[in-house]
C-alpha atoms as a PDB file:
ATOM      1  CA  UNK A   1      29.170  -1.507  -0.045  1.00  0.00           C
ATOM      2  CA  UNK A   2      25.400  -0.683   1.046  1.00  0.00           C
ATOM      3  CA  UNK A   3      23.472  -2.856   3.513  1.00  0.00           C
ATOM      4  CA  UNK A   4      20.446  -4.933   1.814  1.00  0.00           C
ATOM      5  CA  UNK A   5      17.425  -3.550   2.581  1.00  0.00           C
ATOM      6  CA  UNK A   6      15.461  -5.721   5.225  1.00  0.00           C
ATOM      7  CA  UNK A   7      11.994  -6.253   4.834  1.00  0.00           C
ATOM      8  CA  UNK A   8       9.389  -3.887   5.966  1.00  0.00           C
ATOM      9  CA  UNK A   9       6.244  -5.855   7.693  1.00  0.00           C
ATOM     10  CA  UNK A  10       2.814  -4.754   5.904  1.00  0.00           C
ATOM     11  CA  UNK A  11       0.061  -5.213   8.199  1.00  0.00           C
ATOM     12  CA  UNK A  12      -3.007  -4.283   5.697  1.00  0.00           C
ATOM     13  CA  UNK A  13      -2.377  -3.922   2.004  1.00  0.00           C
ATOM     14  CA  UNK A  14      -4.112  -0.715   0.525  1.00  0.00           C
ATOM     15  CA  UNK A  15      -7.999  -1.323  -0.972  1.00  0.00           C
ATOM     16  CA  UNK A  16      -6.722   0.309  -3.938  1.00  0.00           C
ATOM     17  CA  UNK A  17      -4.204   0.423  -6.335  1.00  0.00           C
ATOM     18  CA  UNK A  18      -3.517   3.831  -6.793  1.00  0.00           C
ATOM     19  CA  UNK A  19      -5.519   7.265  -7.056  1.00  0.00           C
ATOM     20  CA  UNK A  20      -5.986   9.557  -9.548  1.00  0.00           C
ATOM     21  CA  UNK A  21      -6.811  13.281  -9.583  1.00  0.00           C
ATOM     22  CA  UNK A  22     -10.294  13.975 -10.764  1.00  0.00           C
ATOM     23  CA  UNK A  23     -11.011  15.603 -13.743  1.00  0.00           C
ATOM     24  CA  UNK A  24      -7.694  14.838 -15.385  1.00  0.00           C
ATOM     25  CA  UNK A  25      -8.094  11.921 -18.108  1.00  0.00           C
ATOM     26  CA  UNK A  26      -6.091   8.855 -17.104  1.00  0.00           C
ATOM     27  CA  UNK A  27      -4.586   9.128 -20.609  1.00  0.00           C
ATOM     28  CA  UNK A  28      -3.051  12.361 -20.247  1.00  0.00           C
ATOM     29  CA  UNK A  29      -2.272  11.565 -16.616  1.00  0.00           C
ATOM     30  CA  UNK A  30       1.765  11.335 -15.438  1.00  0.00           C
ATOM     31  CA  UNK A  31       2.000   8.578 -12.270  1.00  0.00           C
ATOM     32  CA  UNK A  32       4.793   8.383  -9.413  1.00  0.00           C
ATOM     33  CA  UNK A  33       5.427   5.272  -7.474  1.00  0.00           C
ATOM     34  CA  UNK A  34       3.974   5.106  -3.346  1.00  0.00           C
ATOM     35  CA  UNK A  35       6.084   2.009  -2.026  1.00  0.00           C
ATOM     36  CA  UNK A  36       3.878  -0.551  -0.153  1.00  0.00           C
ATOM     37  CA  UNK A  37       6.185   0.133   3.013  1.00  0.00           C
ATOM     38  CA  UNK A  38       5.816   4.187   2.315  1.00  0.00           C
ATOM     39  CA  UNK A  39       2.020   3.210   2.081  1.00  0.00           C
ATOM     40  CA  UNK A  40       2.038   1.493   5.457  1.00  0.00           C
ATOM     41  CA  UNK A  41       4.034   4.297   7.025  1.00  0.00           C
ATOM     42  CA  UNK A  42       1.030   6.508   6.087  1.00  0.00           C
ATOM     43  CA  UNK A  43      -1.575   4.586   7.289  1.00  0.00           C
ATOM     44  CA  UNK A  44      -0.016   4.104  10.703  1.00  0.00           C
ATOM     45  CA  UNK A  45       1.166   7.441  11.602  1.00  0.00           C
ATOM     46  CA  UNK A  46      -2.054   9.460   9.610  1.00  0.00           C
ATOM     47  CA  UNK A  47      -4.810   6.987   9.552  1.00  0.00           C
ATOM     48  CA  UNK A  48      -4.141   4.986  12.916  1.00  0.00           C
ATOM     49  CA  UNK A  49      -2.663   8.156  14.823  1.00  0.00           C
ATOM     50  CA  UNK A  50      -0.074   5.700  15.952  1.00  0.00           C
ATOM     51  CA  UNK A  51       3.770   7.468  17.145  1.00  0.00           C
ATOM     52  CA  UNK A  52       6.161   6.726  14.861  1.00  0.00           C
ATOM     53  CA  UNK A  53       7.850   5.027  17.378  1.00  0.00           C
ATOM     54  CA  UNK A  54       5.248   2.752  17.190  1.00  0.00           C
ATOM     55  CA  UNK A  55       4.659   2.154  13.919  1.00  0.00           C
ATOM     56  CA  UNK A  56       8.025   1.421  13.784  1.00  0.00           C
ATOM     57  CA  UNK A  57       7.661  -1.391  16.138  1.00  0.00           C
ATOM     58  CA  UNK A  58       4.858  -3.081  13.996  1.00  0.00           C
ATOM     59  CA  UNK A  59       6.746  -2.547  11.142  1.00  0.00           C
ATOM     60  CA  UNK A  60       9.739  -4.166  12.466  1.00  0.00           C
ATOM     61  CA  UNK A  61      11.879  -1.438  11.464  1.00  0.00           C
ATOM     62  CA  UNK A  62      13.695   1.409  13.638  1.00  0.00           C
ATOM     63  CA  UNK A  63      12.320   4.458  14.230  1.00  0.00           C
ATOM     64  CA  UNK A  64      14.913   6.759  12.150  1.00  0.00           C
ATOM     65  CA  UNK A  65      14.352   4.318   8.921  1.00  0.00           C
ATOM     66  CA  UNK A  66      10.522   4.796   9.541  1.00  0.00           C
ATOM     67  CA  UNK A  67      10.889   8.428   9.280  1.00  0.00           C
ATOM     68  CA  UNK A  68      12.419   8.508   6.015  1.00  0.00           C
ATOM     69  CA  UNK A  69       9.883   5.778   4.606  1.00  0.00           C
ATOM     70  CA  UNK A  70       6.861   8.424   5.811  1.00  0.00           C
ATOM     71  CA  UNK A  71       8.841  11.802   4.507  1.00  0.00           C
ATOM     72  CA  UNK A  72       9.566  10.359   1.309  1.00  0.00           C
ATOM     73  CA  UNK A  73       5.945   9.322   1.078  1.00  0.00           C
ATOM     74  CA  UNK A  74       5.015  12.393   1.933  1.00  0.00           C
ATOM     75  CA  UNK A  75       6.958  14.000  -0.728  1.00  0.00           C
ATOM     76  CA  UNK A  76       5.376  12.064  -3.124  1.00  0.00           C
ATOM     77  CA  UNK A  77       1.632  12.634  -2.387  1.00  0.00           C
ATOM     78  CA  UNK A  78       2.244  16.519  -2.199  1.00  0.00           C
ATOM     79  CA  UNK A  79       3.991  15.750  -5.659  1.00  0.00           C
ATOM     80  CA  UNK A  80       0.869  14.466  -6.845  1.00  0.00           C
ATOM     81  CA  UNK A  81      -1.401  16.384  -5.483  1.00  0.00           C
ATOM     82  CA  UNK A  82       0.356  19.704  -6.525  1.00  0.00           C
ATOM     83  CA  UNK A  83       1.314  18.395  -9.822  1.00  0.00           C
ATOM     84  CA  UNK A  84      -1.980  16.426 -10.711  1.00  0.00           C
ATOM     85  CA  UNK A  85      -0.307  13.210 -11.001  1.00  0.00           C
ATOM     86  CA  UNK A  86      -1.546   9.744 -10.182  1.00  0.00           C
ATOM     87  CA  UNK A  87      -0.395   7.549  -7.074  1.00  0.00           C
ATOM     88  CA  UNK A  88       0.486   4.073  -8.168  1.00  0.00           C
ATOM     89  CA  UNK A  89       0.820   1.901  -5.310  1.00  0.00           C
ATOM     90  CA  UNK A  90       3.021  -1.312  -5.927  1.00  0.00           C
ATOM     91  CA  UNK A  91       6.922  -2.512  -5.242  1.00  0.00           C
ATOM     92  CA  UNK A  92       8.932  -1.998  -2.204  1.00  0.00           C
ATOM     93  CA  UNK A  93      10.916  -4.093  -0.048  1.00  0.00           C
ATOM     94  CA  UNK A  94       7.963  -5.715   2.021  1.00  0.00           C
ATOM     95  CA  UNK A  95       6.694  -8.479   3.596  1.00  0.00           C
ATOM     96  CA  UNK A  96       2.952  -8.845   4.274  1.00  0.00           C
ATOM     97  CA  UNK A  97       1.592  -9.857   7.487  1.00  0.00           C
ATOM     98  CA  UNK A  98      -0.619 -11.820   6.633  1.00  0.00           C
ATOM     99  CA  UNK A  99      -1.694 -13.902   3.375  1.00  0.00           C
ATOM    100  CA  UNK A 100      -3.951 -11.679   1.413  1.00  0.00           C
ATOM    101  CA  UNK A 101      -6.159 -11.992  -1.894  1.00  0.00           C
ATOM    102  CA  UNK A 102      -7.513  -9.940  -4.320  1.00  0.00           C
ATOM    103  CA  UNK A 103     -10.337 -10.477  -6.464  1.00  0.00           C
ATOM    104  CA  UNK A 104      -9.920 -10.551  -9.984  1.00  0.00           C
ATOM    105  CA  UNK A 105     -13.048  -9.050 -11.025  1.00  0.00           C
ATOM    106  CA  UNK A 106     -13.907  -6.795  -8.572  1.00  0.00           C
ATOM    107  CA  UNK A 107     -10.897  -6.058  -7.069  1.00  0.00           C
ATOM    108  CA  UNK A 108     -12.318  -6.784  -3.459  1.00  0.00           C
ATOM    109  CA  UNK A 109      -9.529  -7.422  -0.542  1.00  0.00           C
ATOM    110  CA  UNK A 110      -9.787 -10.561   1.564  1.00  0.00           C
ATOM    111  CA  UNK A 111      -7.190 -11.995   4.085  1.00  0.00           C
ATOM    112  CA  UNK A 112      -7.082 -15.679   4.540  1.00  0.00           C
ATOM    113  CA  UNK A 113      -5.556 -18.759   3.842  1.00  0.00           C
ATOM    114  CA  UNK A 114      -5.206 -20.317   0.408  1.00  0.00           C
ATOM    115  CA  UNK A 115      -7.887 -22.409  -0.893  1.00  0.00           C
ATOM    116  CA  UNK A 116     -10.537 -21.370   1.439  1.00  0.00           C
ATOM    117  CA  UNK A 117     -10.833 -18.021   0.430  1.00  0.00           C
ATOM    118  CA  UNK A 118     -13.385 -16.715  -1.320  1.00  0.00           C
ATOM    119  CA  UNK A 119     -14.942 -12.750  -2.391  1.00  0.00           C
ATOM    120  CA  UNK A 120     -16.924 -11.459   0.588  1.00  0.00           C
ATOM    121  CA  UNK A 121     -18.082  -9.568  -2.221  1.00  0.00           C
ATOM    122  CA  UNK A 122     -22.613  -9.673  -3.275  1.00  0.00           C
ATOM    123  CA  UNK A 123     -21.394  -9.771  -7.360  1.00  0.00           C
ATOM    124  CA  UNK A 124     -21.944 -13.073  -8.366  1.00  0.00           C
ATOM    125  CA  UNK A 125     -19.321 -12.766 -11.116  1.00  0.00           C
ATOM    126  CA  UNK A 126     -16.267 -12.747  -8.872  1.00  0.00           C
ATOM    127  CA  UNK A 127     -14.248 -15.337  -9.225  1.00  0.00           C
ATOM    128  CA  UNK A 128     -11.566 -16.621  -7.459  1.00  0.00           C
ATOM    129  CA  UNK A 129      -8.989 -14.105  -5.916  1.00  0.00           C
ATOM    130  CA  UNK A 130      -5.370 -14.110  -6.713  1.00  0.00           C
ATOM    131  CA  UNK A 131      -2.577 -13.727  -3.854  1.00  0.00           C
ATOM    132  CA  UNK A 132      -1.035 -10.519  -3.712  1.00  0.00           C
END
């Protein structure tokens, strides 16, 4: 029988909940799934130049699971890319770092605690954010 799968620490949800290719009509468009943890993995070791050794570390996982998290993302955005799907970023096995919000209406990201966060945001239409 398989271990569970422990929890992989988020540090910074993505802005966004997915990307699509452009030119392609979202109706016509096929999705795959980016994992919040493979996500992470991608920010940290592309976007923050970290080692995976030490992305690892703030992800609280070892450095061999890390790996697989970032190949496995990477096999899905050259998926994509090649195959003109969209990226749908949601699910996993995570934990986030911190508590984070999202607004409803515009979609802005905030970090804070609950009840004394509000949109950062200029529109004067957002409303209150929902935890994500």
């Amino acid at each position: 029988m398989a271990r569970p799968e422990k929890n992989r620490k988020i540090l910074q949800p993505p802005i966004m909940k997915g990307f699509k290719p452009y030119g392609i009509p979202r109706c016509k468009l096929k999705t795959v799934q980016l994992t919040l943890e493979e996500y992470e993995s991608i920010r940290l070791v592309n976007y923050k130049m970290l080692q995976q050794k030490e992305a690892a570390v703030l992800m609280e996982i070892s450095r061999p699971t890390l790996t697989r998290i970032y190949n496995k993302a990477l096999k899905t955005i050259t998926k994509a890319f090649v195959e003109g799907k969209a990226i749908e970023i949601e699910g996993g096995n995570y934990e986030l770092d911190k508590e984070w919000y999202r607004c409803k209406n515009c979609n802005n990201l905030v970090e804070g605690e609950k009840d004394k966060v509000m949109c950062t945001s200029k529109d004067k239409f957002c409303s209150r954010e929902h935890k994500i």
